[in-house]
N, C-alpha and C. Protein backbone atom coordinates (compact mmCIF):
# COMPACT_ATOMS: atom_id res chain seq x y z
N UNK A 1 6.35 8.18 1.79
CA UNK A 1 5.62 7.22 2.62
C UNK A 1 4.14 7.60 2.60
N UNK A 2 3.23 7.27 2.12
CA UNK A 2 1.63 6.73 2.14
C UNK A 2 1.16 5.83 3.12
N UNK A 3 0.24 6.19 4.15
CA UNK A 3 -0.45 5.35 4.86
C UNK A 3 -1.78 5.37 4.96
N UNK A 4 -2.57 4.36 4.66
CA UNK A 4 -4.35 5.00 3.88
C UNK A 4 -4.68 4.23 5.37
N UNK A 5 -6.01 4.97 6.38
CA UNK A 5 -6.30 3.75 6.99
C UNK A 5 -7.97 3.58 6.67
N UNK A 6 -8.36 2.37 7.39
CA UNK A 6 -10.18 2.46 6.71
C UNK A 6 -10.19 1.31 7.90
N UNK A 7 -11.49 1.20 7.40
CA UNK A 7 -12.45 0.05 8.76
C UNK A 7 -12.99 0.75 9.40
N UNK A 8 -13.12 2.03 9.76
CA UNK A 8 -14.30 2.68 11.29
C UNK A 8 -15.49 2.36 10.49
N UNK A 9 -16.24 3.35 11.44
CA UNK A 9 -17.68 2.98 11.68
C UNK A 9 -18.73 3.16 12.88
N UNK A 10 -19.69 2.67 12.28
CA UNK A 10 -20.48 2.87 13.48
C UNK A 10 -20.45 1.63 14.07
N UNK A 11 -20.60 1.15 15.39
CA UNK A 11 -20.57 -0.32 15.87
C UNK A 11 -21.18 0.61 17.07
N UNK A 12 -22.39 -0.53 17.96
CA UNK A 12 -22.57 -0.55 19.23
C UNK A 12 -21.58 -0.82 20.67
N UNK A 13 -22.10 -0.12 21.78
CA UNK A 13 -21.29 -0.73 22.75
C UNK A 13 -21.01 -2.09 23.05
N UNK A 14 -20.15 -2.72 22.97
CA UNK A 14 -19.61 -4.38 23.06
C UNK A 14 -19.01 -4.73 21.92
N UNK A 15 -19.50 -3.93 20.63
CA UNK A 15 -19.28 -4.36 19.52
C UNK A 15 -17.26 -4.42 18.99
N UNK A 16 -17.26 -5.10 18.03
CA UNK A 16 -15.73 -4.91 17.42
C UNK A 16 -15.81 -4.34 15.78
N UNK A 17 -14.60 -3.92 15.61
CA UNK A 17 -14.31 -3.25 14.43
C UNK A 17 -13.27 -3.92 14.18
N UNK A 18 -12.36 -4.16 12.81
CA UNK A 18 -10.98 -4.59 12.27
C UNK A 18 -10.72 -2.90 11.60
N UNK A 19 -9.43 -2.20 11.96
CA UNK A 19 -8.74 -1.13 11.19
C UNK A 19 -7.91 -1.77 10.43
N UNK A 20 -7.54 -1.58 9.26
CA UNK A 20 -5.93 -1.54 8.33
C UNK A 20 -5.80 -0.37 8.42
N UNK A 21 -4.27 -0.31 7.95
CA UNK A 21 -3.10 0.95 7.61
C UNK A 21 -2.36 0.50 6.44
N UNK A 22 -3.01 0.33 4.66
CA UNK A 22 -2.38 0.14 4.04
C UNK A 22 -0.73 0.92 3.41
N UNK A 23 0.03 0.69 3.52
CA UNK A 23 1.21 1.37 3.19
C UNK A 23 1.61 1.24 2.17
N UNK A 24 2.55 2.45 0.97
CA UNK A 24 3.22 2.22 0.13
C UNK A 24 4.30 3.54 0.26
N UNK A 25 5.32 3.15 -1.07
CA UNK A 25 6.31 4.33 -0.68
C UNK A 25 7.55 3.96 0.69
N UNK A 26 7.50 2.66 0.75
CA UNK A 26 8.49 2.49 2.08
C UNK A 26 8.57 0.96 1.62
N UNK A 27 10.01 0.28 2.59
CA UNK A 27 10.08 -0.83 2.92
C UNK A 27 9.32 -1.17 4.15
N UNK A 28 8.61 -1.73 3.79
CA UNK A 28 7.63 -1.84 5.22
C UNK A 28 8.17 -2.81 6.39
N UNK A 29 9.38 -3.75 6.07
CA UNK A 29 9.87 -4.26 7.16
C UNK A 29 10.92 -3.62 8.04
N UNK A 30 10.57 -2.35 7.40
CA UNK A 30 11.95 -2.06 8.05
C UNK A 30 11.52 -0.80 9.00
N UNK A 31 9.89 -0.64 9.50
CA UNK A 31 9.65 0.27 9.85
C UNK A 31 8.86 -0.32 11.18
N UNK A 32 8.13 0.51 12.05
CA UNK A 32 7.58 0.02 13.06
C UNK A 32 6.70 1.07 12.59
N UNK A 33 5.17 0.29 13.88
CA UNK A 33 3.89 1.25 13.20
C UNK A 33 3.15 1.39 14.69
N UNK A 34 2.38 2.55 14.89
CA UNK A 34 1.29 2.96 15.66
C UNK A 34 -0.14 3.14 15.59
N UNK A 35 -1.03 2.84 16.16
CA UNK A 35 -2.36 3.84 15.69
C UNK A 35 -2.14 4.31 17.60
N UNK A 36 -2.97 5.54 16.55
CA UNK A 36 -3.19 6.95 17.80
C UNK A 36 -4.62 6.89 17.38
N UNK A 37 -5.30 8.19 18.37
CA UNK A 37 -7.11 8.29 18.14
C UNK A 37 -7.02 10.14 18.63
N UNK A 38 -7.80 10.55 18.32
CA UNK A 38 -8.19 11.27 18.26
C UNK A 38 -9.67 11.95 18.43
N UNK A 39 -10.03 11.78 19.92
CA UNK A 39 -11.68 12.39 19.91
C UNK A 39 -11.69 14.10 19.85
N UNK A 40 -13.29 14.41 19.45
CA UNK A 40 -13.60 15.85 19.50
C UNK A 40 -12.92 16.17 20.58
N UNK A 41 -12.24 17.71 20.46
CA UNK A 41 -12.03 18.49 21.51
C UNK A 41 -10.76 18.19 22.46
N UNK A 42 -10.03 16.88 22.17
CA UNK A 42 -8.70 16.23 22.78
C UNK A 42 -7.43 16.29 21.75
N UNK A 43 -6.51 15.79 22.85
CA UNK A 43 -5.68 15.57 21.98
C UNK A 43 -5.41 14.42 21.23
N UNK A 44 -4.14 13.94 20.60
CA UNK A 44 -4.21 13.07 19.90
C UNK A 44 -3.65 12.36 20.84
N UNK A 45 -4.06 10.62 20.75
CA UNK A 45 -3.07 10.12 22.31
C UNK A 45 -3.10 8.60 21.43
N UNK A 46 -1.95 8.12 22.33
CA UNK A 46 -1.46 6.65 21.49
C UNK A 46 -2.29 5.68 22.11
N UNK A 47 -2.48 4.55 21.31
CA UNK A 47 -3.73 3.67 21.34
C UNK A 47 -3.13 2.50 21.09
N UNK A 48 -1.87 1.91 20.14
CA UNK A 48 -1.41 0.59 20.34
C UNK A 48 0.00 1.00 19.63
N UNK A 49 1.53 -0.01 19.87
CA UNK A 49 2.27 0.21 18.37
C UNK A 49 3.02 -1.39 18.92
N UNK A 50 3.55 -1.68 17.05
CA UNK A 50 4.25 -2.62 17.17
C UNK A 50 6.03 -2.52 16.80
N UNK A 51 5.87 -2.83 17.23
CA UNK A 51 7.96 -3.14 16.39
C UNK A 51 7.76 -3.44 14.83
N UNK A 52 9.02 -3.31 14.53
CA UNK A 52 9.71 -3.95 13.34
C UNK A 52 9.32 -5.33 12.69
N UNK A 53 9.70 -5.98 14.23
CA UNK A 53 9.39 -7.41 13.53
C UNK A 53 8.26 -8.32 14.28
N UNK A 54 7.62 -7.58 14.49
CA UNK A 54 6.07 -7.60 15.11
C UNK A 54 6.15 -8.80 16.63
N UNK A 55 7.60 -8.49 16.97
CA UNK A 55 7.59 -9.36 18.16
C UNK A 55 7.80 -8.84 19.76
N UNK A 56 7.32 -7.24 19.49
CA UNK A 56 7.09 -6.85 20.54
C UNK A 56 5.70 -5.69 20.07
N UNK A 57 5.20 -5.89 21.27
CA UNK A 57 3.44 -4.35 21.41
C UNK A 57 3.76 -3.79 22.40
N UNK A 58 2.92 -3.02 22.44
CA UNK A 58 2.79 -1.86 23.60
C UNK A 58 1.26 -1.08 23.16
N UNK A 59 0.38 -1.11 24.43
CA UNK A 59 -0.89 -0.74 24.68
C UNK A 59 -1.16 0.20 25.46
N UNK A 60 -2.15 0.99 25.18
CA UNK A 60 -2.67 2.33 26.56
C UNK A 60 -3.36 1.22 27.73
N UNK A 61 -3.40 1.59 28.68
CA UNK A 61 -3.74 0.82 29.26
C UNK A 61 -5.51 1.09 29.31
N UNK A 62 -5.86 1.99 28.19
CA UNK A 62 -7.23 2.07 27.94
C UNK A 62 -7.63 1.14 27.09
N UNK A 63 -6.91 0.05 26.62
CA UNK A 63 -7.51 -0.27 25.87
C UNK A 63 -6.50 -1.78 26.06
N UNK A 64 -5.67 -1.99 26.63
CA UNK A 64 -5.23 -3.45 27.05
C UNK A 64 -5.87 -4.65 27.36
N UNK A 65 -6.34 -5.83 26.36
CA UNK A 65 -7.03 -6.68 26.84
C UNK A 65 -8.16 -6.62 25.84
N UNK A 66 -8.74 -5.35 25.03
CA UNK A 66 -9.43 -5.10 24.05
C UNK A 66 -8.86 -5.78 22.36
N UNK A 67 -8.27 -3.97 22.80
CA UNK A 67 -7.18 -3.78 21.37
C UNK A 67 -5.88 -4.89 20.90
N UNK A 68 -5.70 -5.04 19.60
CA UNK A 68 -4.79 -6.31 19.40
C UNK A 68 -4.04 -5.40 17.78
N UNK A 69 -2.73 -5.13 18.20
CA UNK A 69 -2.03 -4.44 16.88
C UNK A 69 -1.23 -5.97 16.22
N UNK A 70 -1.35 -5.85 14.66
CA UNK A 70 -0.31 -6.58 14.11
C UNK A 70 -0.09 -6.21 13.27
N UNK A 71 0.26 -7.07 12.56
CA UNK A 71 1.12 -6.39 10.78
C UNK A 71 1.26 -7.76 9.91
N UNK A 72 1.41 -7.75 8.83
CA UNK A 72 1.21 -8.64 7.38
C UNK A 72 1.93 -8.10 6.95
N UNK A 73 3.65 -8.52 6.89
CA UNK A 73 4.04 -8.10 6.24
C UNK A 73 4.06 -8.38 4.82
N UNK A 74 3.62 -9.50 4.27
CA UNK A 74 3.56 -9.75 3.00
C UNK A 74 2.31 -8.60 2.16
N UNK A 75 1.59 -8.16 2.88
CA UNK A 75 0.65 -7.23 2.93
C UNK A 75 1.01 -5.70 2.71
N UNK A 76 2.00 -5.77 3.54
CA UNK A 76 2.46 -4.17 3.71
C UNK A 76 1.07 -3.43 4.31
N UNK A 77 0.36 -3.82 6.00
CA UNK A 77 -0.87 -3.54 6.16
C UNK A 77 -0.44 -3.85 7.65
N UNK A 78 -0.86 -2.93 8.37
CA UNK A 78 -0.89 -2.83 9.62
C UNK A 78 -2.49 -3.02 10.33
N UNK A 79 -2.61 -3.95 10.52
CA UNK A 79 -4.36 -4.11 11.42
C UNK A 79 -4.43 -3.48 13.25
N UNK A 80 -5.79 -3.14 13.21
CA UNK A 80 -5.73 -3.05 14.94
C UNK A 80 -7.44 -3.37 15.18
N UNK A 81 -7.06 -4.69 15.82
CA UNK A 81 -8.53 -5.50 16.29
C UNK A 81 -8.68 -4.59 17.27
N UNK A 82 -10.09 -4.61 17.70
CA UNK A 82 -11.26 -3.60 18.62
C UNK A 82 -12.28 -4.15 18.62
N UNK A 83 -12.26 -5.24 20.15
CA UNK A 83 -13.31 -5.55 20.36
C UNK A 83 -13.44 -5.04 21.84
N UNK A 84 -15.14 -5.64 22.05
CA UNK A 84 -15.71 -4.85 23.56
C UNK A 84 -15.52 -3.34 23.56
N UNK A 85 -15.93 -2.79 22.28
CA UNK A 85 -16.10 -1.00 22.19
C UNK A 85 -16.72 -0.69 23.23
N UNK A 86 -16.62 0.41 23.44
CA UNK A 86 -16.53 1.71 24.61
C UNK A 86 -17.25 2.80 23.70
N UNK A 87 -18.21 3.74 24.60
CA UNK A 87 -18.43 5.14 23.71
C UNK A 87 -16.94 5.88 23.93
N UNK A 88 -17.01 5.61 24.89
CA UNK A 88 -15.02 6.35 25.23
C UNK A 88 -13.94 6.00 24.58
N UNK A 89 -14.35 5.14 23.41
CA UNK A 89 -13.55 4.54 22.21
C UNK A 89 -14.08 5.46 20.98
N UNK A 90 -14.82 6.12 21.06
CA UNK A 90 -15.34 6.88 19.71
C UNK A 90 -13.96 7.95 19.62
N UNK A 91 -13.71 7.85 18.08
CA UNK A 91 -12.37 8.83 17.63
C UNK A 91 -12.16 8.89 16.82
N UNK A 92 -11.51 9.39 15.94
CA UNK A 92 -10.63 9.64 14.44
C UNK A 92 -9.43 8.49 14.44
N UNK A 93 -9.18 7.20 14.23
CA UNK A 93 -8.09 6.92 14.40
C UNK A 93 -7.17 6.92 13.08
N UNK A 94 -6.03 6.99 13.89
CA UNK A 94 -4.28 7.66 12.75
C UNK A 94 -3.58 5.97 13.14
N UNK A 95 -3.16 6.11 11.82
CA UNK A 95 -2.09 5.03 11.79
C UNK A 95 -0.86 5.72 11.60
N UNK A 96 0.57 5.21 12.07
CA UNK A 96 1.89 6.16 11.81
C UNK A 96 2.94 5.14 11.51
N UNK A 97 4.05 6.13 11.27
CA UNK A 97 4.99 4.62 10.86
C UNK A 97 6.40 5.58 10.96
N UNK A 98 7.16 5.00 11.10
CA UNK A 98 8.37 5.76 11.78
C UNK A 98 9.39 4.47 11.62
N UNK A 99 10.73 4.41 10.89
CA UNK A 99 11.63 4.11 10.32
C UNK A 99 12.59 3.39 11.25
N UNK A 100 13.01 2.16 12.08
CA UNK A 100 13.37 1.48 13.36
C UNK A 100 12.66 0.17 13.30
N UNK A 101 13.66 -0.22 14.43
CA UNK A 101 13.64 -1.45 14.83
C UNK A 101 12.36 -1.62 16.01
N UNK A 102 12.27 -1.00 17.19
CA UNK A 102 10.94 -0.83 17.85
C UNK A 102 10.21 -0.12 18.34
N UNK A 103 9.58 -0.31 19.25
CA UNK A 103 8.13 0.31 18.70
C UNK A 103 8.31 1.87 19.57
N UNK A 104 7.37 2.60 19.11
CA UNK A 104 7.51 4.40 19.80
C UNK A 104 6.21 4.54 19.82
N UNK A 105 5.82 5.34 21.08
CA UNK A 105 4.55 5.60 21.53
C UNK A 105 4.21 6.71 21.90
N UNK A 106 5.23 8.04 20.92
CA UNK A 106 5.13 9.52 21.42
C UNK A 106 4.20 9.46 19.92
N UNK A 107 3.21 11.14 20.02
CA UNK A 107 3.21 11.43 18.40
C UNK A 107 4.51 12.24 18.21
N UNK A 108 5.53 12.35 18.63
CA UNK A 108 6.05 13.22 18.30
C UNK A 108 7.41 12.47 18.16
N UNK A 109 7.30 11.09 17.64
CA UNK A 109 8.43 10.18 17.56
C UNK A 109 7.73 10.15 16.07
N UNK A 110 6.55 10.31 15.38
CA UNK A 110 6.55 10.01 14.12
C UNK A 110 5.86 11.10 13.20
N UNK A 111 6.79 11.15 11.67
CA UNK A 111 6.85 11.86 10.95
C UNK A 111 5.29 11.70 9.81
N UNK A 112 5.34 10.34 9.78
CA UNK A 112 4.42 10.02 8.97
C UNK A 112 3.17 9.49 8.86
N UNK A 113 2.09 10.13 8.85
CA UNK A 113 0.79 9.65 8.85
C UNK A 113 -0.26 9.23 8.19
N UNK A 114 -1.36 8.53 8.43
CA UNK A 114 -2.32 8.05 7.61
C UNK A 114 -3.03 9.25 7.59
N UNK A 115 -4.94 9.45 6.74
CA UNK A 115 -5.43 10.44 6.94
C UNK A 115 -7.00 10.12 8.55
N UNK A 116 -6.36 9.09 8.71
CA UNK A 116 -7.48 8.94 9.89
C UNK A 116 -8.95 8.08 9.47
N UNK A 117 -9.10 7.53 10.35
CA UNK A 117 -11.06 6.81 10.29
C UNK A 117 -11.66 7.04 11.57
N UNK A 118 -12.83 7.23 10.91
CA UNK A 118 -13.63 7.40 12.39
C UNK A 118 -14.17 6.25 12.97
N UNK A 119 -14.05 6.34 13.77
CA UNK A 119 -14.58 4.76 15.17
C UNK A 119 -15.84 5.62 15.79
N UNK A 120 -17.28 5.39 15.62
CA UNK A 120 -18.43 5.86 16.70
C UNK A 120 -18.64 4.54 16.96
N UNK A 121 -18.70 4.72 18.65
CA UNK A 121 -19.57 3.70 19.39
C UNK A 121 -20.53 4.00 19.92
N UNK A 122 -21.79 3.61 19.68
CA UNK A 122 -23.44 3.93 20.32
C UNK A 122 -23.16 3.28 21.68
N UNK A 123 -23.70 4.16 22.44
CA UNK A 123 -24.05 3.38 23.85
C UNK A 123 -25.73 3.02 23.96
């Protein structure tokens, strides 16, 4: 399982970003996916995930109302919209993917990871 992710950046406060999580090495419908974040000096903490069949989410409530997870599956590409950035949104974000029907919001429910992008938000 391969998961590449890209899209960070620098963006201002208010601003939005689009992430992918391109995947290969898997059936991708048959998996459910996460992004986590990761700032300096913290731990790693969950940030959105979807199900299987992208008909259920689950959000931090840091970011509910912002953040928007989906998936393409014809794509084999997991997106996570980010708009109305936060400097308290600046992080490394991980995409994950873990083998099920829905969605898991431990890191320690998934085996497999992307190598991370960075999200800076200027205030």
């Amino acid at each position: 399982v391969q998961l590449q992710a890209f899209g960070g950046g620098l963006v201002q406060t208010g601003g939005s970003l689009r992430l992918s999580c391109a995947t290969s090495g898997l059936t991708f419908d048959d998996y459910s996916f996460a992004w986590f974040r990761q700032a300096p000096g913290k731990e790693r903490e969950f940030v959105a995930a979807i199900s299987r069949s992208g008909g259920s989410t689950s959000y931090a409530d840091s970011v509910k109302g912002r953040f928007t997870i989906s998936r393409d599956n014809a794509k084999n590409t997991v997106y996570l919209q980010m708009n109305s950035l936060k400097p308290e949104d600046t992080a490394v974000y991980y995409c994950a993917a873990r083998y099920g029907s829905y969605y898991y919001t431990s890191v320690s429910d998934f085996s497999s990871w992307g190598q991370g992008t960075l999200v800076t938000v200027s205030s």
